[in-house]
C-alpha atoms as a PDB file:
ATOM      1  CA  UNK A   1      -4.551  29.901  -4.327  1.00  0.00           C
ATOM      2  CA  UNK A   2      -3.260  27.310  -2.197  1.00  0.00           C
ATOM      3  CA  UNK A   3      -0.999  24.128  -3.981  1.00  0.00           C
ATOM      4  CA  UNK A   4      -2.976  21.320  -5.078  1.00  0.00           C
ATOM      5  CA  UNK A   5      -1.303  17.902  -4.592  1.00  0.00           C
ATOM      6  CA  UNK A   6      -1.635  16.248  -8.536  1.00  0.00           C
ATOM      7  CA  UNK A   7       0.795  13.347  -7.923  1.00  0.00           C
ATOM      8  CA  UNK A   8       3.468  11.494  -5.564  1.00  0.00           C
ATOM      9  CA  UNK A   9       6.103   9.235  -7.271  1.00  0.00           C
ATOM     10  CA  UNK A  10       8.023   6.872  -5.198  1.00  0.00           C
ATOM     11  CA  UNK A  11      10.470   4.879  -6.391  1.00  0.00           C
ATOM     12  CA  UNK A  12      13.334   2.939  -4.419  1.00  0.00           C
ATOM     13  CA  UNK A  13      16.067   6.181  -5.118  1.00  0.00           C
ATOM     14  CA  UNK A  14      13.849   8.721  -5.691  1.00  0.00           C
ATOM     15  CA  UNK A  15      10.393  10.737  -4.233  1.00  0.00           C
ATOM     16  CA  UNK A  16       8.754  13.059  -6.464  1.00  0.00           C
ATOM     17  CA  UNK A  17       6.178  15.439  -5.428  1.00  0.00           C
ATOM     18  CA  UNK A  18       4.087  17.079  -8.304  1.00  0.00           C
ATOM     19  CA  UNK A  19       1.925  20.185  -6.779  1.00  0.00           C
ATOM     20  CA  UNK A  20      -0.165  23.239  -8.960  1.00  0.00           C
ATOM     21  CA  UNK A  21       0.177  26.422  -7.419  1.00  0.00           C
ATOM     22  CA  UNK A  22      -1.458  29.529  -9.238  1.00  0.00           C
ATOM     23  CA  UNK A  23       0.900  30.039 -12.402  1.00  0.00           C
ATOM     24  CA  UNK A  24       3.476  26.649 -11.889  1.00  0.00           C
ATOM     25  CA  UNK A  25       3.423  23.377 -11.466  1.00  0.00           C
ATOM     26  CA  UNK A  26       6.121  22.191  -9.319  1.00  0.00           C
ATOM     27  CA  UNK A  27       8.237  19.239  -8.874  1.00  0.00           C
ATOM     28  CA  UNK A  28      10.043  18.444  -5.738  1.00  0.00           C
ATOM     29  CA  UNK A  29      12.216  15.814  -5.474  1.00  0.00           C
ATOM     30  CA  UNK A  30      14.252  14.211  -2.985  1.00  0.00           C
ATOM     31  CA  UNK A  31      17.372  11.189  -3.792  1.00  0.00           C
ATOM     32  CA  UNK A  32      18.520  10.662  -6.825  1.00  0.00           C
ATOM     33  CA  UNK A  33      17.656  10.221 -10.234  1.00  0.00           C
ATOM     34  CA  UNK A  34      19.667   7.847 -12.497  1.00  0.00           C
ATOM     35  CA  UNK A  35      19.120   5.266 -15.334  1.00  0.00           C
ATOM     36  CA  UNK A  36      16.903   3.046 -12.913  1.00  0.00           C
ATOM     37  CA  UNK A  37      14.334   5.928 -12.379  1.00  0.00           C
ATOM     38  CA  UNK A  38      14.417   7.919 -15.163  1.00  0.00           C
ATOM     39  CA  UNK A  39      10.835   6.797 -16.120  1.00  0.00           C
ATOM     40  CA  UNK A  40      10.009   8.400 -13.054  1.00  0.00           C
ATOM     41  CA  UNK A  41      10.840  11.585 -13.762  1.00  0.00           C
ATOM     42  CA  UNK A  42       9.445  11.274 -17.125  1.00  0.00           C
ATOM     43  CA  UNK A  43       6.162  10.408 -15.542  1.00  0.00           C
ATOM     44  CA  UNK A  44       6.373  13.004 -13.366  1.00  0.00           C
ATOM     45  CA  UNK A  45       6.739  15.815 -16.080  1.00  0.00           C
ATOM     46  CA  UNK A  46       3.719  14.364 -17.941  1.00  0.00           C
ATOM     47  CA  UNK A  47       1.615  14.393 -15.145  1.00  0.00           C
ATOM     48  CA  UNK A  48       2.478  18.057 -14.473  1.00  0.00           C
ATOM     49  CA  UNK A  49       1.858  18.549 -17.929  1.00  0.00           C
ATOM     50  CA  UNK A  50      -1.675  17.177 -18.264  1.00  0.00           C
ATOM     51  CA  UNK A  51      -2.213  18.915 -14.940  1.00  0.00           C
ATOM     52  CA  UNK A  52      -1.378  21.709 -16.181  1.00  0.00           C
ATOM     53  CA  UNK A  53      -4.322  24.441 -17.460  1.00  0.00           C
ATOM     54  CA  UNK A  54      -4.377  27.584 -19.299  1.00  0.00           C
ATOM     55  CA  UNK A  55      -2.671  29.971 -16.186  1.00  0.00           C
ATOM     56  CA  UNK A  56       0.049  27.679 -15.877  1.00  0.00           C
ATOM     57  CA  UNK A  57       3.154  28.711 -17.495  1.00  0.00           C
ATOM     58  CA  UNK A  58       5.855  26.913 -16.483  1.00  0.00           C
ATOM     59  CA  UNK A  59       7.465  23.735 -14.359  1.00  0.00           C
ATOM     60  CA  UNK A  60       9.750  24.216 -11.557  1.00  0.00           C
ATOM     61  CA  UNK A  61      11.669  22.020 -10.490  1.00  0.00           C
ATOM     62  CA  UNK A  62      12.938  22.247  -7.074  1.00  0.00           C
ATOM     63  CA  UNK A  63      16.675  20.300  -6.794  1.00  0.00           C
ATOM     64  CA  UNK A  64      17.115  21.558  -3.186  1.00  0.00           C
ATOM     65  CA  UNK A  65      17.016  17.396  -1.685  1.00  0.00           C
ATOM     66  CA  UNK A  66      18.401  15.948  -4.948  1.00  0.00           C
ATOM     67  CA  UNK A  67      21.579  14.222  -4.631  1.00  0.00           C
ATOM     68  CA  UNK A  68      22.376  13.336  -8.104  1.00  0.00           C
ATOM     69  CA  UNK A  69      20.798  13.578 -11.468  1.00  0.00           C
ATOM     70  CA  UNK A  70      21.893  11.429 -14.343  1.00  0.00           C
ATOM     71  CA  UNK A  71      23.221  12.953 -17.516  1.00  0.00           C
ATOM     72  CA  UNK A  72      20.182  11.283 -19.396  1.00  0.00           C
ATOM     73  CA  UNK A  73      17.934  12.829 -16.872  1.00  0.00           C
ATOM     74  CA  UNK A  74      19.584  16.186 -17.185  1.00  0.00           C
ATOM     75  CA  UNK A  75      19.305  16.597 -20.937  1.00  0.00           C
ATOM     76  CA  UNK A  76      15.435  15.744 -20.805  1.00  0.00           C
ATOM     77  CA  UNK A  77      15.033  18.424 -18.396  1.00  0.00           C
ATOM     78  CA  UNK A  78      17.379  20.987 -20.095  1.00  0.00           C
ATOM     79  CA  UNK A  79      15.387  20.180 -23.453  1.00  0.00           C
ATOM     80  CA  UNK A  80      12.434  21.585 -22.637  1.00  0.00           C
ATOM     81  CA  UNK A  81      11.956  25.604 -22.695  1.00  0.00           C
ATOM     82  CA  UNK A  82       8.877  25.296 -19.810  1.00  0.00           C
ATOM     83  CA  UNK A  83      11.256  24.094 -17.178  1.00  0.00           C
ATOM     84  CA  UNK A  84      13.196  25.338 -14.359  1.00  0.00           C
ATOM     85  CA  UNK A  85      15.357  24.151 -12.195  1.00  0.00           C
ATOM     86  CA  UNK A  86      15.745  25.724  -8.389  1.00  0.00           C
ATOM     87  CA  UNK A  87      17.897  25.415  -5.648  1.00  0.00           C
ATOM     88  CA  UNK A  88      20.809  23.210  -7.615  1.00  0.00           C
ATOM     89  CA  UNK A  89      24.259  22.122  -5.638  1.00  0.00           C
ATOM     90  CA  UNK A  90      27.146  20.275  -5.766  1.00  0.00           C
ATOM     91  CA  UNK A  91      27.068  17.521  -8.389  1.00  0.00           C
ATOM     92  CA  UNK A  92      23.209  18.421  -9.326  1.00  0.00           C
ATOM     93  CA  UNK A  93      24.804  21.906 -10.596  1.00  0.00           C
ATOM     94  CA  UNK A  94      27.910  20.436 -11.944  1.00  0.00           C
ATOM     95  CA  UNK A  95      25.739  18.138 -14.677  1.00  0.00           C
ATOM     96  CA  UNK A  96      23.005  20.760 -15.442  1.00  0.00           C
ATOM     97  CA  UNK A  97      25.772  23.250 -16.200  1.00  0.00           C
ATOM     98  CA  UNK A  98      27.932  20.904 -18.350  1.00  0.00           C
ATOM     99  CA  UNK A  99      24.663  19.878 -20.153  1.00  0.00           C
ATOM    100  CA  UNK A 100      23.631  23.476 -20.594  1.00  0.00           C
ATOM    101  CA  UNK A 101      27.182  24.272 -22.103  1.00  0.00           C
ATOM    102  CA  UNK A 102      27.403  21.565 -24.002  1.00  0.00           C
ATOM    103  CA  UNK A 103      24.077  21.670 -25.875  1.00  0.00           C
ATOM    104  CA  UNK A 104      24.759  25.828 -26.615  1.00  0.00           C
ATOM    105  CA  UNK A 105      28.064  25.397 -27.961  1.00  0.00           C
ATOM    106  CA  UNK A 106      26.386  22.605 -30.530  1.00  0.00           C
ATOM    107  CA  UNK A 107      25.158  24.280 -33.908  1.00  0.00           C
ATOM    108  CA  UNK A 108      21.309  24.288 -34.845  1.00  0.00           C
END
C-alpha cells in the first residue's frame, strides 16, 4: 500500500506531515516544537488518530529534521503507549531521554 497524505500542519517553527502507510500512521516533522506550537502537534496526533483504522497500530514519529522539542511537548508524546519516536539527535534525544527517565523512576 502506498502512504496516503491525511494532513499538513504549518506553523511559523514547525511543518508537520501526517501520512497512513499499511500498519502506521506517521508524523514527520521538520523545526521545532515549543510552547508556541504545541497545539500543533497536538492536532497533529489527533488527526493521525481519527485517521487511523482497524490495521493501524501505532504512530511514528519521525524526529530526523526536528531541531528541538519542548519538555511539554515531550511528555505528551512519551505519555502515550501508541507512539514512537525515530531518528532522535542531539537535544531532541537529550529531552526524550530525561523525560523517559524521569517519568520511570516516579512511582504509580
Amino acid at each position: 500500500m502506498s502512504a496516503e497524505h491525511l494532513a499538513v500542519i504549518s506553523t511559523p517553527g514547525a511543518r508537520i506531515v501526517v501520512t497512513r502507510t499499511s500498519g502506521e500512521i506517521e508524523l514527520s516533522i521538520t523545526g521545532e516544537i515549543d510552547a508556541a506550537n504545541h497545539a500543533a502537534l497536538l492536532e497533529a496526533l489527533q488527526k493521525a488518530r481519527t485517521g487511523a483504522d482497524a490495521n493501524v497500530h501505532r504512530i511514528v514519529i519521525d524526529a530526523s529534521e526536528l531541531d528541538f522539542l519542548a519538555v511539554a511537548s515531550a511528555r505528551e508524546l512519551a505519555g502515550h503507549a501508541d507512539v514512537t519516536i525515530i531518528n532522535t539527535y542531539g537535544i531532541v534525544k537529550r529531552v526524550l531521554d530525561l523525560v523517559s527517565s524521569v517519568s520511570e523512576s516516579l512511582p504509580s
